[in-house]
PDB file of N, CA and C in Angstrom:
ATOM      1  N   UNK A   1      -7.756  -0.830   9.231  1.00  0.00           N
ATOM      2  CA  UNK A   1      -6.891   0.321   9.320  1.00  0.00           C
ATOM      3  C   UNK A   1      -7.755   1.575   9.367  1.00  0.00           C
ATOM      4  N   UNK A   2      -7.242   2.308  10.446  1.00  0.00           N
ATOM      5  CA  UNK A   2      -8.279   3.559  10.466  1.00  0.00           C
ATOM      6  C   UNK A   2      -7.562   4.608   9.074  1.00  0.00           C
ATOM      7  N   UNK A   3      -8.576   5.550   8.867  1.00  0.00           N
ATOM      8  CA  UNK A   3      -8.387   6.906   8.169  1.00  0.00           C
ATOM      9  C   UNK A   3      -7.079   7.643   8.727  1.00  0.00           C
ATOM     10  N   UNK A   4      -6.642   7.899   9.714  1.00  0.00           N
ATOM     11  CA  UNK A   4      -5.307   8.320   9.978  1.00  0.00           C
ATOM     12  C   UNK A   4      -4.505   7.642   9.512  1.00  0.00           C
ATOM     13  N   UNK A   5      -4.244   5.626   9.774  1.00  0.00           N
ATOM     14  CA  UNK A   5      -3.435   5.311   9.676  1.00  0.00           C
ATOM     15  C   UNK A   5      -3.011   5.305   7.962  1.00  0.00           C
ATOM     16  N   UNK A   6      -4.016   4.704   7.198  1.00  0.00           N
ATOM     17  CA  UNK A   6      -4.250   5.453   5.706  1.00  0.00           C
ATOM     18  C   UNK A   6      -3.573   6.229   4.941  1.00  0.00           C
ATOM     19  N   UNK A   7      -4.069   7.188   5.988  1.00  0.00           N
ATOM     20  CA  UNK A   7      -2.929   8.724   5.493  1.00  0.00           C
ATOM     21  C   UNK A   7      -1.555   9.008   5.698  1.00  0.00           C
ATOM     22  N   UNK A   8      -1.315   8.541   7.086  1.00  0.00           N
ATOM     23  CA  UNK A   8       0.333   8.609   7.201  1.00  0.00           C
ATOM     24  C   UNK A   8       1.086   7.472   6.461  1.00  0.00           C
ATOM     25  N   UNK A   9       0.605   6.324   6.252  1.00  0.00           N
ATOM     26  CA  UNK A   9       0.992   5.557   5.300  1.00  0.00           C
ATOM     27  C   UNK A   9       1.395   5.704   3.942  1.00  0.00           C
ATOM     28  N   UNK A  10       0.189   6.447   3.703  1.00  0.00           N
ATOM     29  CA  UNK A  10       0.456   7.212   1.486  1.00  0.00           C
ATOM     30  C   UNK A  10       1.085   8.271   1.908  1.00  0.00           C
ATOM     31  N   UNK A  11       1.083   8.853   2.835  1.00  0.00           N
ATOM     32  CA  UNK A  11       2.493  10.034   2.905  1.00  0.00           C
ATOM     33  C   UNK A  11       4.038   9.370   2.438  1.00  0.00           C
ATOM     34  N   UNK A  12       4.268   8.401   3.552  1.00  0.00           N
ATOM     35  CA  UNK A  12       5.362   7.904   3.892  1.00  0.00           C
ATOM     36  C   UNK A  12       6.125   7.270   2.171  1.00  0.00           C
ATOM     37  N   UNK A  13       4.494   6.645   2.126  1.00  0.00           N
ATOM     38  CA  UNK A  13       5.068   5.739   0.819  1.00  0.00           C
ATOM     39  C   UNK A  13       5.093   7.120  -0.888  1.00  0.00           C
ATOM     40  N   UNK A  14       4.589   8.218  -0.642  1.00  0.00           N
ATOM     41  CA  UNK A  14       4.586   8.794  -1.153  1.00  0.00           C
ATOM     42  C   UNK A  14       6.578   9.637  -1.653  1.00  0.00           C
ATOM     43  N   UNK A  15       6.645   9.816  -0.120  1.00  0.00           N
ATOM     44  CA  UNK A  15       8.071   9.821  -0.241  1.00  0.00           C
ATOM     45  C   UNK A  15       9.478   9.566  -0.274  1.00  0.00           C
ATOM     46  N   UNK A  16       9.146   7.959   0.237  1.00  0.00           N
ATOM     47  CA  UNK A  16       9.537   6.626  -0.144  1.00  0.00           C
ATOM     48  C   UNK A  16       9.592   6.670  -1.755  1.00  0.00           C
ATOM     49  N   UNK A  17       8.619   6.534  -2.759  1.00  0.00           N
ATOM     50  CA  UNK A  17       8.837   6.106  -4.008  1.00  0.00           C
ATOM     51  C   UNK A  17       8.719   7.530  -4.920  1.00  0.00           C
ATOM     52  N   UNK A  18       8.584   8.885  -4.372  1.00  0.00           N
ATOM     53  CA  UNK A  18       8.878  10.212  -5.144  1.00  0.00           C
ATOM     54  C   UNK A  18       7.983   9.824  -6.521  1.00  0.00           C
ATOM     55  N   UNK A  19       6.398   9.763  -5.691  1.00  0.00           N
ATOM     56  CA  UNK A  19       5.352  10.030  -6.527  1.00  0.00           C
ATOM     57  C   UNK A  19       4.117  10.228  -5.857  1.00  0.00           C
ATOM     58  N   UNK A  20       3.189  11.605  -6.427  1.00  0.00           N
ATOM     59  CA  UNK A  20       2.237  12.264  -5.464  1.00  0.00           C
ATOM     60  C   UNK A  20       1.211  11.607  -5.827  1.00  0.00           C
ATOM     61  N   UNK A  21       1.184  10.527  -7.197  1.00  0.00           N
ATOM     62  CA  UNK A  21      -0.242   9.670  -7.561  1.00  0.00           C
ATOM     63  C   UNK A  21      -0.513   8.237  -6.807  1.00  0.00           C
ATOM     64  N   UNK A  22       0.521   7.859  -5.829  1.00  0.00           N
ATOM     65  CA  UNK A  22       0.292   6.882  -5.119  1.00  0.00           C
ATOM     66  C   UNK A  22      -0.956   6.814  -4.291  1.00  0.00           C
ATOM     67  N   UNK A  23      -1.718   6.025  -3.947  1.00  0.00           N
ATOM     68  CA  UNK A  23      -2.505   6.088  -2.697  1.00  0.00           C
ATOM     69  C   UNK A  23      -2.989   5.233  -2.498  1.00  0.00           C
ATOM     70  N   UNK A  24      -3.297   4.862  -1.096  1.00  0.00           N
ATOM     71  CA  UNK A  24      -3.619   3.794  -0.293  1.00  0.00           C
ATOM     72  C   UNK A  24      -5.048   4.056  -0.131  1.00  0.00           C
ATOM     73  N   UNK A  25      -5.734   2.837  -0.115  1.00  0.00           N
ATOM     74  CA  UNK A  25      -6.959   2.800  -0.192  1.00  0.00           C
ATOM     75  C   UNK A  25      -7.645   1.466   0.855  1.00  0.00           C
ATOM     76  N   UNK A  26      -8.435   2.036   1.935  1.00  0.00           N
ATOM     77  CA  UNK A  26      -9.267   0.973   2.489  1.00  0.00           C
ATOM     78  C   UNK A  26      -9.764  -0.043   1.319  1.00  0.00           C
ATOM     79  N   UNK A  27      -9.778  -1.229   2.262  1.00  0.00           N
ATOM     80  CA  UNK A  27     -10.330  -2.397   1.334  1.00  0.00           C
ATOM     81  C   UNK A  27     -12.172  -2.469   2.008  1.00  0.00           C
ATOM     82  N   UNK A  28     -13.070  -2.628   1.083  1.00  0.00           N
ATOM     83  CA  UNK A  28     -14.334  -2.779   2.283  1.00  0.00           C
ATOM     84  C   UNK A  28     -15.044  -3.831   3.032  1.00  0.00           C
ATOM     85  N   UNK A  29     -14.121  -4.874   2.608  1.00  0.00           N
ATOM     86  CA  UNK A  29     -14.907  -5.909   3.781  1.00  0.00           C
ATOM     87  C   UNK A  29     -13.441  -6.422   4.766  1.00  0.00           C
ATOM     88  N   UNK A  30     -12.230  -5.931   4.322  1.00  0.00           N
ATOM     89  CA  UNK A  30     -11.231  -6.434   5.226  1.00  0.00           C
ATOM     90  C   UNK A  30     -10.477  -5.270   6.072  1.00  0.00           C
ATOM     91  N   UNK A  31     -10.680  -4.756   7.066  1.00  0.00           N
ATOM     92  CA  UNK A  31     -10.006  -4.156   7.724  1.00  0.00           C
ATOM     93  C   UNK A  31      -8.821  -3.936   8.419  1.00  0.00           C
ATOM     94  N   UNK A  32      -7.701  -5.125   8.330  1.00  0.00           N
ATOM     95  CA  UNK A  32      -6.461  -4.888   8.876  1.00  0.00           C
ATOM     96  C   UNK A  32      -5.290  -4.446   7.310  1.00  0.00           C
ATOM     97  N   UNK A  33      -6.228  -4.465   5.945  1.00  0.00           N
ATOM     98  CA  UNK A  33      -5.163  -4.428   5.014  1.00  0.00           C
ATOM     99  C   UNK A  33      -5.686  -3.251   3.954  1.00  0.00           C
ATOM    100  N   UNK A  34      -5.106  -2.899   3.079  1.00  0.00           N
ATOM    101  CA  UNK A  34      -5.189  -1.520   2.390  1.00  0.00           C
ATOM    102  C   UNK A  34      -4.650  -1.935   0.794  1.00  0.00           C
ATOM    103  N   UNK A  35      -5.074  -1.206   0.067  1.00  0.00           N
ATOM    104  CA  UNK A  35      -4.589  -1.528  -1.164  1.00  0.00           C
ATOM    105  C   UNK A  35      -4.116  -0.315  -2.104  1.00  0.00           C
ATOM    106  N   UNK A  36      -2.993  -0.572  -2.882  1.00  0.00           N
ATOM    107  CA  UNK A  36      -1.784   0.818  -3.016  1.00  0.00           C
ATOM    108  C   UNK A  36      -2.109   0.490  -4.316  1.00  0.00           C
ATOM    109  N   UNK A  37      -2.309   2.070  -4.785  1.00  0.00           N
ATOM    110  CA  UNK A  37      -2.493   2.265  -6.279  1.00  0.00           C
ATOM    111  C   UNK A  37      -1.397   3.544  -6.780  1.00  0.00           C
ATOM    112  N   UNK A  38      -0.712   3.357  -8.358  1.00  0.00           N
ATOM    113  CA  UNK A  38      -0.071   4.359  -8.440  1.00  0.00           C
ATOM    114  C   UNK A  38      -1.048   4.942  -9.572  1.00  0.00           C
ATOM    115  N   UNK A  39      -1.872   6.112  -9.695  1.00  0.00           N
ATOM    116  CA  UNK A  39      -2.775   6.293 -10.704  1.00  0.00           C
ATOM    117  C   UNK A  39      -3.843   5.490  -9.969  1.00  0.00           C
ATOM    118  N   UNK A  40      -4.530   4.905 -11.478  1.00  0.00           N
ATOM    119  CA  UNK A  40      -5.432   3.871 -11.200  1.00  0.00           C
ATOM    120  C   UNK A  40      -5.260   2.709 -11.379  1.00  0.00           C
ATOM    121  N   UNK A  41      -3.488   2.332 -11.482  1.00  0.00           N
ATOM    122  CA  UNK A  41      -3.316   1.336 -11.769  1.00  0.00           C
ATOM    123  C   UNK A  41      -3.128   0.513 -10.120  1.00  0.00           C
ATOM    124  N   UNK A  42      -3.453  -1.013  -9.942  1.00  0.00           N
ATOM    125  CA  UNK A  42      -3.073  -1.143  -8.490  1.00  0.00           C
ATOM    126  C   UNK A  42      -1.722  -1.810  -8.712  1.00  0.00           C
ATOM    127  N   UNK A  43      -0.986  -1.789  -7.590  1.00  0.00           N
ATOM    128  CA  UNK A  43       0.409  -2.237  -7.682  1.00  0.00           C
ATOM    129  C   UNK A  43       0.571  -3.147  -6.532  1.00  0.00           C
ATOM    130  N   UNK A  44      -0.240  -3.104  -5.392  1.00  0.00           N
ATOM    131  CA  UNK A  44       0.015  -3.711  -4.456  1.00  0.00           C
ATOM    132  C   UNK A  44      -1.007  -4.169  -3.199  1.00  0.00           C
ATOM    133  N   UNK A  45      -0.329  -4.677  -2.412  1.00  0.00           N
ATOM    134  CA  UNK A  45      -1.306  -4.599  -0.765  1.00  0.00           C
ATOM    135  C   UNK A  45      -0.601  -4.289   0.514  1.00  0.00           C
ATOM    136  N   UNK A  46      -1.101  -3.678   1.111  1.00  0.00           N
ATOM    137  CA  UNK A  46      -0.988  -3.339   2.738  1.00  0.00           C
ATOM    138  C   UNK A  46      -1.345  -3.854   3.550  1.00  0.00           C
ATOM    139  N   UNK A  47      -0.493  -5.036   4.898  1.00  0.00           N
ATOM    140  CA  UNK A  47      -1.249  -5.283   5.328  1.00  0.00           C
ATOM    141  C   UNK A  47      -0.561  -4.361   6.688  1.00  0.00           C
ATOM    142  N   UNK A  48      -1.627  -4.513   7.991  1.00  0.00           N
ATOM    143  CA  UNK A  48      -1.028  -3.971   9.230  1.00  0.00           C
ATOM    144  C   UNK A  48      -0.843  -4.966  10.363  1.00  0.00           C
ATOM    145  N   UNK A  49      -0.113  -5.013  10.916  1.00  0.00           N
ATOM    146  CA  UNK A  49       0.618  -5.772  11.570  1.00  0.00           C
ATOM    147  C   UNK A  49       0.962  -5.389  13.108  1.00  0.00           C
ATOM    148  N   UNK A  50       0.523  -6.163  13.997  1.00  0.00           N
ATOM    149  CA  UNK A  50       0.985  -6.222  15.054  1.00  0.00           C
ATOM    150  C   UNK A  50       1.163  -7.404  16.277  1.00  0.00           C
ATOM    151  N   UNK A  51       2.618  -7.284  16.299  1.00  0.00           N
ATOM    152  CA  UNK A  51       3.176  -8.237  17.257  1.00  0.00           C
ATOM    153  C   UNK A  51       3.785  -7.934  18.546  1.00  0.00           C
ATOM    154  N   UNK A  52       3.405  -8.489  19.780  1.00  0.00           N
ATOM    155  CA  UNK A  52       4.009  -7.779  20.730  1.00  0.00           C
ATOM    156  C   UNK A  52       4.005  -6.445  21.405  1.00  0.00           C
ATOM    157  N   UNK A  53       3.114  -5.618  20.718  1.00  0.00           N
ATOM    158  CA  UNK A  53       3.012  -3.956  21.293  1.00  0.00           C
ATOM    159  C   UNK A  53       3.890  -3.753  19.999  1.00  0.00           C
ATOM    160  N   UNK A  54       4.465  -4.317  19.198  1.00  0.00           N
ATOM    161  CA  UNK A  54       4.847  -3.633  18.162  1.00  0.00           C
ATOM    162  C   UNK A  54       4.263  -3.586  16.430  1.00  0.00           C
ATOM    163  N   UNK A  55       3.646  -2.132  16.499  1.00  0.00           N
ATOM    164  CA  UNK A  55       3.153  -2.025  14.971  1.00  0.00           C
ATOM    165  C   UNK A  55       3.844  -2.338  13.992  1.00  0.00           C
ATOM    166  N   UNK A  56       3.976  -2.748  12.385  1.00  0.00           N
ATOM    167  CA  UNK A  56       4.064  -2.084  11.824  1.00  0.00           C
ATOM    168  C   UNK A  56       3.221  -3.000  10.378  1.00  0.00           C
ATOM    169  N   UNK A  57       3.741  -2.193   9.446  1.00  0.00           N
ATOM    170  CA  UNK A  57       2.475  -2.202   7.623  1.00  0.00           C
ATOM    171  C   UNK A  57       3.568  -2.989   6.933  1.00  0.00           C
ATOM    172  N   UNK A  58       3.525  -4.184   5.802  1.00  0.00           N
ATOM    173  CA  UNK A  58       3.853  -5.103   5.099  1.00  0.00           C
ATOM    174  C   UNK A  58       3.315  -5.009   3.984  1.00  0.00           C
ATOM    175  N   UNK A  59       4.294  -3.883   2.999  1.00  0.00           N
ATOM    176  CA  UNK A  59       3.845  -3.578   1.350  1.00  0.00           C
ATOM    177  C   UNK A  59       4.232  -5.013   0.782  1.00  0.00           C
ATOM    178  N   UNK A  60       3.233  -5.640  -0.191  1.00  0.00           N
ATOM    179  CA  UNK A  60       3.371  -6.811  -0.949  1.00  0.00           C
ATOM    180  C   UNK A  60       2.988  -6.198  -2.392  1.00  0.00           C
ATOM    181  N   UNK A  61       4.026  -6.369  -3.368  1.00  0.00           N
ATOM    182  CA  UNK A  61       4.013  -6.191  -4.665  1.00  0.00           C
ATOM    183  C   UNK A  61       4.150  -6.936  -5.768  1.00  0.00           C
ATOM    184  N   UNK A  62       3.361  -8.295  -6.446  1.00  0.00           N
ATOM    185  CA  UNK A  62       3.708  -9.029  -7.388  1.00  0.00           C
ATOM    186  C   UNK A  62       4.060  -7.946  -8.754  1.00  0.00           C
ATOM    187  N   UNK A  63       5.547  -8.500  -9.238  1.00  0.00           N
ATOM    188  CA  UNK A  63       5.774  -8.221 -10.749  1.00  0.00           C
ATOM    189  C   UNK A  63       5.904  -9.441 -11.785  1.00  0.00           C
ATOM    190  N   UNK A  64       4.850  -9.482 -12.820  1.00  0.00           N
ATOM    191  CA  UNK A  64       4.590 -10.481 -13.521  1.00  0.00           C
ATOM    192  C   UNK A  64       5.662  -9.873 -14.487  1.00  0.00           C
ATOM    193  N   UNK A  65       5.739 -11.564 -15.130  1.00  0.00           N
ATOM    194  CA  UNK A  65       6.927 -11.422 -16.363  1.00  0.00           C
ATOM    195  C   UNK A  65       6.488 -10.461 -17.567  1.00  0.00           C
ATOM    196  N   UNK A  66       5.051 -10.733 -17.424  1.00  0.00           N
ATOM    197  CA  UNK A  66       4.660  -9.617 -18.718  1.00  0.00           C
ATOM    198  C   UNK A  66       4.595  -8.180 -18.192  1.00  0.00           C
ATOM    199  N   UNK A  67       4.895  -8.037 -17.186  1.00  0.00           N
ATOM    200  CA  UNK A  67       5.014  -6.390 -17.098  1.00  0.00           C
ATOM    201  C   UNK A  67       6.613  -6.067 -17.088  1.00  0.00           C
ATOM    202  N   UNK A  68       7.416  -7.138 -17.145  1.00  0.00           N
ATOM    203  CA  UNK A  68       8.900  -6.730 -17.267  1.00  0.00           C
ATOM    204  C   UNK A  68       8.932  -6.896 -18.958  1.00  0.00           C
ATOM    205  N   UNK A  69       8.267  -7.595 -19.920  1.00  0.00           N
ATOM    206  CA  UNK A  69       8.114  -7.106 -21.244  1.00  0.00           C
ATOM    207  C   UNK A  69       7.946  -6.269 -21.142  1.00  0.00           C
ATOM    208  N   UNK A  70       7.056  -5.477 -20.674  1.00  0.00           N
ATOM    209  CA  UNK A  70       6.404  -3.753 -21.908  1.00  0.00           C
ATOM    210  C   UNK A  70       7.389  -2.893 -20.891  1.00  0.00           C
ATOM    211  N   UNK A  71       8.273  -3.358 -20.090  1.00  0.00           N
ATOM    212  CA  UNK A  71       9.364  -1.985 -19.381  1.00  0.00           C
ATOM    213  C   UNK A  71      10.235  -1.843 -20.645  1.00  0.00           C
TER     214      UNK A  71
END
C-alpha cells in the first residue's frame, strides 16, 4: 500500500469510528496490508484488495473474550 493510500484510509476510518487517535500503519516486509492502531494499542489489519479493476481495503478485527471482560 502506497503512502497516499495509507492516508486516505486513516481519514476515512477516522470518520467512520469518530476518533483522531486511529492510524494505519505500513507493515515492513508485507506490502498489500496495513495495520490499524487506536493509540498504541493495535486493534486490527488492513488488507488491500483487488479484483477485476475493482479496489477495495478489508478491516479485520479479532475481539477476545477477555477484552469483553474488562468492557
Amino acid at each position: 500500500m502506497t503512502p497516499q493510500e495509507l492516508i486516505r484510509v486513516q481519514n476515512y476510518m477516522r470518520k467512520v469510528f469518530g476518533t483522531k487517535t486511529l492510524s494505519v500503519r505500513a507493515r515492513p516486509k508485507i506490502k498489500d496490508s496495513a495495520e490499524v492502531y487506536v493509540g498504541e494499542e493495535f486493534i486490527g489489519t488492513l488488507t488491500r484488495e483487488e479484483d477485476e479493476g475493482e479496489l477495495c481495503y478489508q478491516f479485520q478485527m479479532a475481539i477476545l473474550e477477555l477484552d469483553l471482560e474488562e468492557a
